[in-house]
Protein backbone atom coordinates (compact mmCIF):
# COMPACT_ATOMS: atom_id res chain seq x y z
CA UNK A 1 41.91 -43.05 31.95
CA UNK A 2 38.45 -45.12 32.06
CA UNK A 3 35.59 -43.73 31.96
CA UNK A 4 34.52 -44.98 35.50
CA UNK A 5 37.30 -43.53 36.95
CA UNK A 6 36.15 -40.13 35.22
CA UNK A 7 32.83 -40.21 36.48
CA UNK A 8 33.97 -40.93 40.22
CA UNK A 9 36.85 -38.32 40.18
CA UNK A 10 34.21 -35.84 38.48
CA UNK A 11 31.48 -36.55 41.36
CA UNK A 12 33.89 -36.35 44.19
CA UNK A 13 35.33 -33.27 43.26
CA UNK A 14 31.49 -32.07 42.58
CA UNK A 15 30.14 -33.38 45.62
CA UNK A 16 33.26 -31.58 47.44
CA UNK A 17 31.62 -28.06 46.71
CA UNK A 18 28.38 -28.81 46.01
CA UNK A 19 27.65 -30.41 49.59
CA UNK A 20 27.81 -27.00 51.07
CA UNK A 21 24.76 -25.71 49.22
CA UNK A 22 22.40 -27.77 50.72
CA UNK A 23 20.44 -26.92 54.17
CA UNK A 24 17.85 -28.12 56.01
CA UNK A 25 16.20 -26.81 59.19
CA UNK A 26 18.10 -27.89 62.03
CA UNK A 27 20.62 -29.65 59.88
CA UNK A 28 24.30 -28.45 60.30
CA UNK A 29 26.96 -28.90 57.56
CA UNK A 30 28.35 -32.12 59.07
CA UNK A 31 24.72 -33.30 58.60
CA UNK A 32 23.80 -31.96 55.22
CA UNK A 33 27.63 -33.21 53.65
CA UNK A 34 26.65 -36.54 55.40
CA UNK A 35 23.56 -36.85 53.36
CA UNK A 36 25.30 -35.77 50.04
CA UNK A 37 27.62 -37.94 50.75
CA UNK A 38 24.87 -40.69 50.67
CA UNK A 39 22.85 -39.55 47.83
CA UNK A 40 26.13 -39.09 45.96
CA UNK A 41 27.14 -42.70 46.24
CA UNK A 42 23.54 -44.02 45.44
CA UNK A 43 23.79 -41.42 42.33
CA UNK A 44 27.15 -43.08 41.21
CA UNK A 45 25.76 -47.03 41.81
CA UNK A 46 23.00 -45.91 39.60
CA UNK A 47 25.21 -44.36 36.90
CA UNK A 48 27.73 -47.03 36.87
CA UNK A 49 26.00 -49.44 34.56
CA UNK A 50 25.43 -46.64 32.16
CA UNK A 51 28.99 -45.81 32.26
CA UNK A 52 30.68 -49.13 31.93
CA UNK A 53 28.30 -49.57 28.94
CA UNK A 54 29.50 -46.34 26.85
CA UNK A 55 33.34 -47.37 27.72
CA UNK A 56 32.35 -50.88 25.93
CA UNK A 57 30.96 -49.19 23.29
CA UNK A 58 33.60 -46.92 22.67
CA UNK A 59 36.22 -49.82 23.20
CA UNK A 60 34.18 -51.86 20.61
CA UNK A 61 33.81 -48.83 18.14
CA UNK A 62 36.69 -47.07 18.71
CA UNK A 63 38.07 -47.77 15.24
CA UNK A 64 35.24 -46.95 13.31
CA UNK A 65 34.88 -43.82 15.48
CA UNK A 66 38.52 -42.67 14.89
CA UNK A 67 38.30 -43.33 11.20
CA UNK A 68 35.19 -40.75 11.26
CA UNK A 69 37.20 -38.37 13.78
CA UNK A 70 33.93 -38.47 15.82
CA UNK A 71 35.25 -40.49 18.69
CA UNK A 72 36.36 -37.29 21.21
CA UNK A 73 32.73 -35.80 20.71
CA UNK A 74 31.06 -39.16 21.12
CA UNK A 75 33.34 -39.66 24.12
CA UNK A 76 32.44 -36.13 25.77
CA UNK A 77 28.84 -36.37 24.86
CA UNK A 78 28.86 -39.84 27.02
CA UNK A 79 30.30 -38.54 29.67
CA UNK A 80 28.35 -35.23 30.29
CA UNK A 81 24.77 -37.49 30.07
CA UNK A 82 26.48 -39.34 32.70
CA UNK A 83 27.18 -36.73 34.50
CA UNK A 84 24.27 -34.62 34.17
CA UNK A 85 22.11 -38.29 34.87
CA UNK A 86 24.02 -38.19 38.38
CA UNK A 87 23.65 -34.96 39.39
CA UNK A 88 20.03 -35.16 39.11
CA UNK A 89 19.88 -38.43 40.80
CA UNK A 90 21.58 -36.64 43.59
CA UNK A 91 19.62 -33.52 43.97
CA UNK A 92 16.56 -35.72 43.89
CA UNK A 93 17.64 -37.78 46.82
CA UNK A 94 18.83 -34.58 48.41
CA UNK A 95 15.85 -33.25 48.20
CA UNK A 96 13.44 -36.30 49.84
CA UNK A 97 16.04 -36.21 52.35
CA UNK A 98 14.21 -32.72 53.21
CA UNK A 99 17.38 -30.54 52.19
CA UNK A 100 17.05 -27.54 49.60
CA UNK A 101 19.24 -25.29 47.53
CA UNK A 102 19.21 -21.65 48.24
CA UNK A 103 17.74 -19.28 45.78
CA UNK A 104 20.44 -18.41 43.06
């Protein structure tokens, strides 16, 4: 599976539960899943260069990488920068959207 397809299963299934966390004053949950919804897709546009970079790399290096059985750490460590670079993007655009996360 390519590593673009990981990242957009991975944020849909995020943005799936994580929508539900966000409110805003005289937002309802149609409204606030709308928005996340938005930022979500901006957050993946933004991510998808980075992405389609690493799977070059690892298509290029892949070899080298398996000879050094370093290329499932390398792969995973990738991924979750990606990851964690899109959920921020997200919960900034959330936020200047006026929505907040409740206290944990």
């Amino acid at each position: 599976m390519s590593r673009a397809l990981l990242l957009a299963t991975g944020l849909l299934l995020a943005g799936c539960a994580a929508a539900a966390g966000w409110s805003k004053p005289g937002a309802d949950n149609a409204a606030a899943s709308g928005a996340y919804d938005e930022c979500r897709a901006l957050a993946e546009s933004a991510v998808r260069t980075d992405a389609d970079i690493d799977q070059d790399i690892l298509a290029t290096r892949q070899s080298d990488w398996q000879r050094s059985g370093v290329v499932r750490v390398q792969t995973r460590t990738m991924h979750e920068q990606t990851r964690d670079r899109a959920s921020a993007l997200t919960d900034s655009c959330m936020q200047a959207k006026g929505f907040a996360r409740p206290p944990r």
